[in-house]
N, C-alpha and C. Protein backbone atom coordinates (compact mmCIF):
# COMPACT_ATOMS: atom_id res chain seq x y z
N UNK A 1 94.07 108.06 104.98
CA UNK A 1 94.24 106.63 104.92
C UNK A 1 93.18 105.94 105.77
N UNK A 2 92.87 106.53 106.98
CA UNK A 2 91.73 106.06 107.77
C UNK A 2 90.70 105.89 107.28
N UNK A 3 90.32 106.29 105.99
CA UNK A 3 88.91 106.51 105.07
C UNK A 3 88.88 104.86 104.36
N UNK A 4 90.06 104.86 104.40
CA UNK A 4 89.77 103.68 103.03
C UNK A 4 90.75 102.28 103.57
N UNK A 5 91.18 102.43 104.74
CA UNK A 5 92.05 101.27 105.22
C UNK A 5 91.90 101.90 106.92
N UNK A 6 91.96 100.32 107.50
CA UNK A 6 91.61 100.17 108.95
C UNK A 6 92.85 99.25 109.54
N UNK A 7 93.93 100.30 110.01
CA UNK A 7 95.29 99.95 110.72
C UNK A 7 94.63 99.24 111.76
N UNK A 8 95.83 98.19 112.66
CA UNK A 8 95.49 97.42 114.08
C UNK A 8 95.87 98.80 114.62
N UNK A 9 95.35 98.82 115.92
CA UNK A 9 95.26 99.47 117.00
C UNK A 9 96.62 100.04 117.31
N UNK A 10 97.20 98.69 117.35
CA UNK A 10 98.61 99.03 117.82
C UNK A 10 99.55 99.52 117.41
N UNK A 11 99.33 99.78 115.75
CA UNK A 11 100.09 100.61 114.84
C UNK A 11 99.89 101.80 115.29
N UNK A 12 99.23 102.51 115.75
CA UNK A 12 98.74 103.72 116.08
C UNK A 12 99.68 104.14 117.47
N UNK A 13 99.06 103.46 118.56
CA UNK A 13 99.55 103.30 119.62
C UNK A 13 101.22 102.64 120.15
N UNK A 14 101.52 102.34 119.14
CA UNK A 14 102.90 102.26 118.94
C UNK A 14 103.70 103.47 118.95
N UNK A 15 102.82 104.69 117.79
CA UNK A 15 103.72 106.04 117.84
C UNK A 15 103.69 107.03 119.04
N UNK A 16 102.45 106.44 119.78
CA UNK A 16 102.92 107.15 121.40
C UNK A 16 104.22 106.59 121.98
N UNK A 17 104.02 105.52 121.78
CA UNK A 17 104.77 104.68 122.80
C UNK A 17 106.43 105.10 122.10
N UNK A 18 106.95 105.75 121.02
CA UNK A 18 107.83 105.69 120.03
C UNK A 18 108.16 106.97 120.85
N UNK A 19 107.39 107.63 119.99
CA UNK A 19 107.50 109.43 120.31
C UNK A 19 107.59 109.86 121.84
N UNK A 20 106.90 109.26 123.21
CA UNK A 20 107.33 109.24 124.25
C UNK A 20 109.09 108.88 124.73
N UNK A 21 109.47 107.67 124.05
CA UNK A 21 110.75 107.47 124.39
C UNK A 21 112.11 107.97 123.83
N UNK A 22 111.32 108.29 122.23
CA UNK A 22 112.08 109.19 121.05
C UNK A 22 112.71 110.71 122.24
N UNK A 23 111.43 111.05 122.29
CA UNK A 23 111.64 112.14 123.20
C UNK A 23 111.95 112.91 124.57
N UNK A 24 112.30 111.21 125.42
CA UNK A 24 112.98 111.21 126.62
C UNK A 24 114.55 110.81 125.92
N UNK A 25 114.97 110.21 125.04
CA UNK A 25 116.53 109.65 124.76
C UNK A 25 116.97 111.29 124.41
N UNK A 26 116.40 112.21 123.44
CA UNK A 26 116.88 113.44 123.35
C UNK A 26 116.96 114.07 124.28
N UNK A 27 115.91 114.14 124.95
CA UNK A 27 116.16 114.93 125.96
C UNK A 27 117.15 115.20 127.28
N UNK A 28 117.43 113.78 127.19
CA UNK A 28 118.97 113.50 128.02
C UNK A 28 120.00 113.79 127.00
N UNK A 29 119.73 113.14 125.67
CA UNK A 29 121.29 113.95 125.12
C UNK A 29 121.53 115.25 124.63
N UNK A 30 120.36 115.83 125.37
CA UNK A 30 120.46 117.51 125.22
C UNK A 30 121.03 118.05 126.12
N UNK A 31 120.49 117.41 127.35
CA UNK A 31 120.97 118.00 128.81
C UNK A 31 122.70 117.24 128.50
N UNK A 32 123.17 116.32 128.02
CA UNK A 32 123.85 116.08 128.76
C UNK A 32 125.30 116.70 127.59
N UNK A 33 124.82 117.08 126.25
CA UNK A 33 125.42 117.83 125.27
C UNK A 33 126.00 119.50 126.51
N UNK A 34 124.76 120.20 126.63
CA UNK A 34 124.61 121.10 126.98
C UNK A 34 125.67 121.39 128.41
N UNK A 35 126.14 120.09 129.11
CA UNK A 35 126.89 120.32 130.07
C UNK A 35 128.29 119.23 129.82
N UNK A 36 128.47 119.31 128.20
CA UNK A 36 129.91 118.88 127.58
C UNK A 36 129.72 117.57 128.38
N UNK A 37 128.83 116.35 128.31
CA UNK A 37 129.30 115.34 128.70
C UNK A 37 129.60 114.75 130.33
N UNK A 38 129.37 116.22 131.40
CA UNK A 38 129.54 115.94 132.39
C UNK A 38 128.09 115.15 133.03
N UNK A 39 128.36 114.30 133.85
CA UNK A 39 127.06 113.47 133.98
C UNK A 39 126.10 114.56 135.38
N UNK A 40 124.83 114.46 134.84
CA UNK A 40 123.82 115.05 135.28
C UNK A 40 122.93 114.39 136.33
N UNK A 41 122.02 114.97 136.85
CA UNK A 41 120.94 113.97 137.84
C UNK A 41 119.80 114.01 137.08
N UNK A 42 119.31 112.82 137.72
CA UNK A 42 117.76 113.28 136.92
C UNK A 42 116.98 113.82 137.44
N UNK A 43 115.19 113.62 137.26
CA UNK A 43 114.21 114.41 137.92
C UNK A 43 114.39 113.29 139.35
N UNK A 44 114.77 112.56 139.73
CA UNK A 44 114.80 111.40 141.01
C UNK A 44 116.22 111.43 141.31
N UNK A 45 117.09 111.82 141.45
CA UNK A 45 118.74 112.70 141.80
C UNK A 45 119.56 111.39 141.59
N UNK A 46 119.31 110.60 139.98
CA UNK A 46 120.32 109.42 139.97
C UNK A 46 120.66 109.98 138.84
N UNK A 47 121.98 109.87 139.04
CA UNK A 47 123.41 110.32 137.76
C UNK A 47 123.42 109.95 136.56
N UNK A 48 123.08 110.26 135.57
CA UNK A 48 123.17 110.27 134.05
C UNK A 48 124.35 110.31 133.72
N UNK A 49 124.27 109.60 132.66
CA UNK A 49 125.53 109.45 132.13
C UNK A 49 125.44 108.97 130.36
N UNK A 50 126.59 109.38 129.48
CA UNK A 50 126.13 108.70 127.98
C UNK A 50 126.23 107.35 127.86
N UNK A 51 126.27 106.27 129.26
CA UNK A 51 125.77 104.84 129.15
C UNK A 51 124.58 105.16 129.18
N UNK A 52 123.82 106.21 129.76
CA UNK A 52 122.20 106.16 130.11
C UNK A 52 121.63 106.63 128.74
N UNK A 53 122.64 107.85 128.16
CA UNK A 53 122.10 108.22 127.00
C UNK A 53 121.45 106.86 125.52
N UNK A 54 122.92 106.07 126.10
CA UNK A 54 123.11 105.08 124.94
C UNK A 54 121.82 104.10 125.51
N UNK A 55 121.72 103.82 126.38
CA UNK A 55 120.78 102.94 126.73
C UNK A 55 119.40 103.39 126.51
N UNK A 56 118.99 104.69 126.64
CA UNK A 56 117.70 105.15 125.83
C UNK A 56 117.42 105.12 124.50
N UNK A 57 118.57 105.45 123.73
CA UNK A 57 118.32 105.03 122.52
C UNK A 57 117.95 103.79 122.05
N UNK A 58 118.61 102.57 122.45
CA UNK A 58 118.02 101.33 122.39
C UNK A 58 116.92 101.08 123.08
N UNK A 59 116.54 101.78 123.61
CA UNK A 59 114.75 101.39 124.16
C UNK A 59 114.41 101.93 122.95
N UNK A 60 114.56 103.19 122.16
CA UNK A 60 114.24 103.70 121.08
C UNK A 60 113.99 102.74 120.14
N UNK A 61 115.16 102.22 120.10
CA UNK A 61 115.47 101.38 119.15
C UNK A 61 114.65 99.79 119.02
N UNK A 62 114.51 99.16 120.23
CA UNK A 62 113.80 98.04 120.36
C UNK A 62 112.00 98.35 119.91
N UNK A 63 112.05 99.47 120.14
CA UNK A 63 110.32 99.58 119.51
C UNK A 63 110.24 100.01 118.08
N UNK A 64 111.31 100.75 117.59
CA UNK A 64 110.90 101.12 116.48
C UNK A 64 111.18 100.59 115.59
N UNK A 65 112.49 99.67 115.69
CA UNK A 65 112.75 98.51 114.41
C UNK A 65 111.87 97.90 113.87
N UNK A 66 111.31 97.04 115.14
CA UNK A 66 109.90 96.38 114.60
C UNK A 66 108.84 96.85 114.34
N UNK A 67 108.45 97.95 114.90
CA UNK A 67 107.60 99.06 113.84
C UNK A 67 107.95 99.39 112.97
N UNK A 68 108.64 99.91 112.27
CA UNK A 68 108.67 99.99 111.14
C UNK A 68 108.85 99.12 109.94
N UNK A 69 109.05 97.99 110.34
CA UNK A 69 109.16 96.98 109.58
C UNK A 69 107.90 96.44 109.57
N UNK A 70 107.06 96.39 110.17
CA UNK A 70 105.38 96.64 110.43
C UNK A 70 104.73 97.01 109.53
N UNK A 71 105.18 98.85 109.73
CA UNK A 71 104.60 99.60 108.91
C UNK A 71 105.04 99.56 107.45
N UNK A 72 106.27 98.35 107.07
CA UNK A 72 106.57 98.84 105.44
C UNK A 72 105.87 97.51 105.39
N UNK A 73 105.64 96.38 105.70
CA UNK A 73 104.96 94.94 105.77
C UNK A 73 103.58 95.23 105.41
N UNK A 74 102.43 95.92 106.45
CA UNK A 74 101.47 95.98 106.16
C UNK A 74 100.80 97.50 105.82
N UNK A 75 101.15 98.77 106.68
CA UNK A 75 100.72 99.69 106.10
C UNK A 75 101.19 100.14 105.26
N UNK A 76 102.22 100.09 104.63
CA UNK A 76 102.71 100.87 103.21
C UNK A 76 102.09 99.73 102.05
N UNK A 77 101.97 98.59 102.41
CA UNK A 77 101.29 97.71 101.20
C UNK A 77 99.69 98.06 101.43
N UNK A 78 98.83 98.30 102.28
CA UNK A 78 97.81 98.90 102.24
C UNK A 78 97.75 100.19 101.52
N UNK A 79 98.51 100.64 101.96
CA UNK A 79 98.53 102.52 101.30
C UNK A 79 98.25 102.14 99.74
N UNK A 80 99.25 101.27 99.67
CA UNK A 80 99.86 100.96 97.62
C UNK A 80 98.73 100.47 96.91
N UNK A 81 98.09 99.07 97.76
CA UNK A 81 96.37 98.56 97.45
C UNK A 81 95.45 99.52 97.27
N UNK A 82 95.31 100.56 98.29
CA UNK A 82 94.21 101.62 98.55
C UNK A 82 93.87 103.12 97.63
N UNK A 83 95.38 102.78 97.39
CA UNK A 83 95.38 104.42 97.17
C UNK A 83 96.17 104.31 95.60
N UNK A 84 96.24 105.34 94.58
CA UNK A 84 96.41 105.56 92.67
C UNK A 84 97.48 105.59 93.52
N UNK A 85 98.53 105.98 92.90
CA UNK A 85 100.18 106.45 93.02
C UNK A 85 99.74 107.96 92.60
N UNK A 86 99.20 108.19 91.57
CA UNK A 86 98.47 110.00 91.78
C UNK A 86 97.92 110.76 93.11
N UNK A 87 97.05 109.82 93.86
CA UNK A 87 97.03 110.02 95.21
C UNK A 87 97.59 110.23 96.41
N UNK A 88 98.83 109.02 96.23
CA UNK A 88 100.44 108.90 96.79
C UNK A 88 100.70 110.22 96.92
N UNK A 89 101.50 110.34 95.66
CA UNK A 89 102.37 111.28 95.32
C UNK A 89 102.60 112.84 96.10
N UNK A 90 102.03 113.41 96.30
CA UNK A 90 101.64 114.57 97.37
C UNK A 90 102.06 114.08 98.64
N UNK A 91 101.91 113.31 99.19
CA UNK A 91 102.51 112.64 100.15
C UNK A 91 103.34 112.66 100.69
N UNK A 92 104.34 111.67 99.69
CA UNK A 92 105.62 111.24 99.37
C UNK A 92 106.72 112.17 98.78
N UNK A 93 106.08 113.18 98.33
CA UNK A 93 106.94 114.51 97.57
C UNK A 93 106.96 115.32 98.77
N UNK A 94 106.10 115.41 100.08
CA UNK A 94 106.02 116.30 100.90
C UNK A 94 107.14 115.53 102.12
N UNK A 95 107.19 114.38 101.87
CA UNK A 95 107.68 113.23 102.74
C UNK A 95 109.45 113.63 102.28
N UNK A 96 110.03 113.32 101.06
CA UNK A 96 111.04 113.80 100.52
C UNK A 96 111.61 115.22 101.05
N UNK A 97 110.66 116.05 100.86
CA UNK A 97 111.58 117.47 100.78
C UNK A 97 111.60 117.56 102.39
N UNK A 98 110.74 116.88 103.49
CA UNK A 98 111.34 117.02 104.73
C UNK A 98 112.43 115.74 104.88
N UNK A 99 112.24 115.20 104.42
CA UNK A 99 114.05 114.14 104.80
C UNK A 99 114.83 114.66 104.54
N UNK A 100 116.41 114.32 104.87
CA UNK A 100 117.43 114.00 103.76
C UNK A 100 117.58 113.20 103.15
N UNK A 101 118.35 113.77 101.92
CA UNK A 101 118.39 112.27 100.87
C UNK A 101 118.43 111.07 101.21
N UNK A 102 119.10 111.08 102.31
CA UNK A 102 119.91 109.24 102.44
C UNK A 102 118.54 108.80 102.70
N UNK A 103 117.83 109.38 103.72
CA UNK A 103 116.26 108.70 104.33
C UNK A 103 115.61 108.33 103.20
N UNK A 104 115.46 108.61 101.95
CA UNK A 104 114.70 108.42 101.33
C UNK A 104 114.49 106.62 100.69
N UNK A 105 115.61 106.36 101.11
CA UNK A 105 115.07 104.79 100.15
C UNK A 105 114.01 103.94 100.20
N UNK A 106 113.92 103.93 101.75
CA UNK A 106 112.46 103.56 102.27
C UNK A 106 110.98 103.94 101.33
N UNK A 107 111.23 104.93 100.44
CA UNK A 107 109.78 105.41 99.95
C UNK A 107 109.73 104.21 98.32
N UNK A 108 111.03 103.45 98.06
CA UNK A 108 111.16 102.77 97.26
C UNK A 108 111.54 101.79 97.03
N UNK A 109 111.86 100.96 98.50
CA UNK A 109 112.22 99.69 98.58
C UNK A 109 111.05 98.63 98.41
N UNK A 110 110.05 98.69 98.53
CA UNK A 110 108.69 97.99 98.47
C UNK A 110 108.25 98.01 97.06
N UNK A 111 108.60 99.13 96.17
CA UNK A 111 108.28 99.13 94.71
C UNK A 111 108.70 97.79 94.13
N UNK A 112 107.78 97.39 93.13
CA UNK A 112 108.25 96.50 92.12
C UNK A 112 108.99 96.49 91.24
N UNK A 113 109.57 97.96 90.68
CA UNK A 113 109.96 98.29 89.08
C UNK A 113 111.54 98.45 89.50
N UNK A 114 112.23 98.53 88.29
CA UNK A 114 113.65 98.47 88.37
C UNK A 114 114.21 99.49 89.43
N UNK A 115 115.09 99.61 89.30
CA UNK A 115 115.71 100.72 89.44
C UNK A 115 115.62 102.10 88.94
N UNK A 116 116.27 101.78 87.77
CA UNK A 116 116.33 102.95 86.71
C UNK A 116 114.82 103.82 86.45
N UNK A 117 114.06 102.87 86.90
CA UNK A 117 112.49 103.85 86.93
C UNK A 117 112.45 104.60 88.05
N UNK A 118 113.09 103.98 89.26
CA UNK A 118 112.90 104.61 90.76
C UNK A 118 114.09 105.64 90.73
N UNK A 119 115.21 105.48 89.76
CA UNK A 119 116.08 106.75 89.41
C UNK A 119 115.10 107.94 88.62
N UNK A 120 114.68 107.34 88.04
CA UNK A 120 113.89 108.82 86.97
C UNK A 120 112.90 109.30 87.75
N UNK A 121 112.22 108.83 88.44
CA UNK A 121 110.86 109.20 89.55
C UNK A 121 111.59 110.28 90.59
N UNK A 122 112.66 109.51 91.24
CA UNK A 122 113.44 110.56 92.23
C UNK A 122 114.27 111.72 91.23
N UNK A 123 114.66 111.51 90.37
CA UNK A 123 115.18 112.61 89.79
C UNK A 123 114.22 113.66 89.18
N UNK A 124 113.44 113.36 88.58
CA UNK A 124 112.11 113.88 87.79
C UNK A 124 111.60 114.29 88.60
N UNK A 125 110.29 113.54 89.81
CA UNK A 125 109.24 113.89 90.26
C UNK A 125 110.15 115.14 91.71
N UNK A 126 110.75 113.99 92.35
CA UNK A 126 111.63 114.57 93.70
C UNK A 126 112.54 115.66 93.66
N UNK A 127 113.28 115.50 92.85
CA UNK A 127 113.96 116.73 92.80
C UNK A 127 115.05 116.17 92.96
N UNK A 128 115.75 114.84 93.37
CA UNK A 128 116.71 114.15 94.12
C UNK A 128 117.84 114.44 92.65
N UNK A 129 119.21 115.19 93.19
CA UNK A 129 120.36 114.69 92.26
C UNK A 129 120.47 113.48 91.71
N UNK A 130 120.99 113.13 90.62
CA UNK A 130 121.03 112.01 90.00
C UNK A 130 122.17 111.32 90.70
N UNK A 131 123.28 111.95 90.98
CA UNK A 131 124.68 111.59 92.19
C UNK A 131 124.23 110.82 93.25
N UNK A 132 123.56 112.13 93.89
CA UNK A 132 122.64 111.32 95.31
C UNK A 132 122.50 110.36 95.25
N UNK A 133 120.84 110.24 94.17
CA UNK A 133 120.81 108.62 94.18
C UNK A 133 121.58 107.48 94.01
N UNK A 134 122.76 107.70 92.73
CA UNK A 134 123.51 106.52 92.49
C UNK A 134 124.31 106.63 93.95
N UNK A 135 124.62 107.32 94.21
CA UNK A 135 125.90 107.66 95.55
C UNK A 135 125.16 106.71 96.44
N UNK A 136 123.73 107.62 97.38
CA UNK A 136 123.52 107.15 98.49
C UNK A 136 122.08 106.37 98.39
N UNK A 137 121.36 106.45 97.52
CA UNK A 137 119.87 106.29 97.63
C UNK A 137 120.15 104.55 97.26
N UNK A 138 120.78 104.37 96.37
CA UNK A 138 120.90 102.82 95.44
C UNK A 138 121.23 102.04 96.47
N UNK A 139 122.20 102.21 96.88
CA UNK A 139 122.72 101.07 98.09
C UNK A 139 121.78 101.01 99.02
N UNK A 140 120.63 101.77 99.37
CA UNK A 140 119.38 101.86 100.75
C UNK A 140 118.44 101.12 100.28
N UNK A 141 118.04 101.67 98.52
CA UNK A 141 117.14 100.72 97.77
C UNK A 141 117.25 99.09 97.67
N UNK A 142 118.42 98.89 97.55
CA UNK A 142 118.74 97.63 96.91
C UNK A 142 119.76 96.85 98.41
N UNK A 143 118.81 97.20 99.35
CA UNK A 143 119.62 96.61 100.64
C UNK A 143 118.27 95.24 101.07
């Protein structure tokens, strides 16, 4: 994508800033899984607790909402400008088989075409049950 489209800076530098905090909120709710909930110290000997857990996640959460709503705003409409849907596709099929289903609506909420086309694409191209989609994918699409 770097070949043929030129992201802001901060799109980039956003996924440090994501993946740094992504990966401190787990890491407390690993430690704190791992000792059934009993509250822990940290690396500075102040007590953890799943208010602290919960409160990392919303740092999680305050950066990545608006990133990603970013990234479906301007880089996924760049991608769509830039790039065939033949080009896509490899992608987005590689993008699929590491999600789970439910994640997937996102790869089709920005589309223009009905539904029933974005049913035959996920059923056809993806591999996605036809259930799935009506079950869980439709209501993500059409949110």
């Amino acid at each position: 994508m770097a070949k043929r489209v030129t992201l802001a800076v901060k799109m980039t530098a956003d996924h440090v800033t994501m993946n740094v905090a992504l990966a401190e909120s787990v890491a407390l709710i690993d430690r704190l899984l791992a000792t059934e909930g009993t509250p822990i110290f940290s690396a500075n000997g102040e007590t953890q607790t799943w208010a602290d857990a919960f409160a990392a996640y919303k740092k999680v959460e305050v950066i990545m909402v608006p990133h990603l709503l970013e990234e479906e705003d301007v880089a996924v409409e760049q991608l769509r400008d830039n790039f065939t849907a033949k080009e896509i596709h490899p992608i987005e099929s590689k993008m699929a088989k590491a999600l789970p289903p439910w994640a997937l609506g996102h790869l089709y909420r920005r589309l223009g075409d009905e539904t029933p086309t974005k049913r035959a694409h996920a059923v056809a191209i993806l591999g996605v049950p036809g259930f799935i989609f009506d079950r869980v994918l439709r209501s993500n699409i059409e949110k």
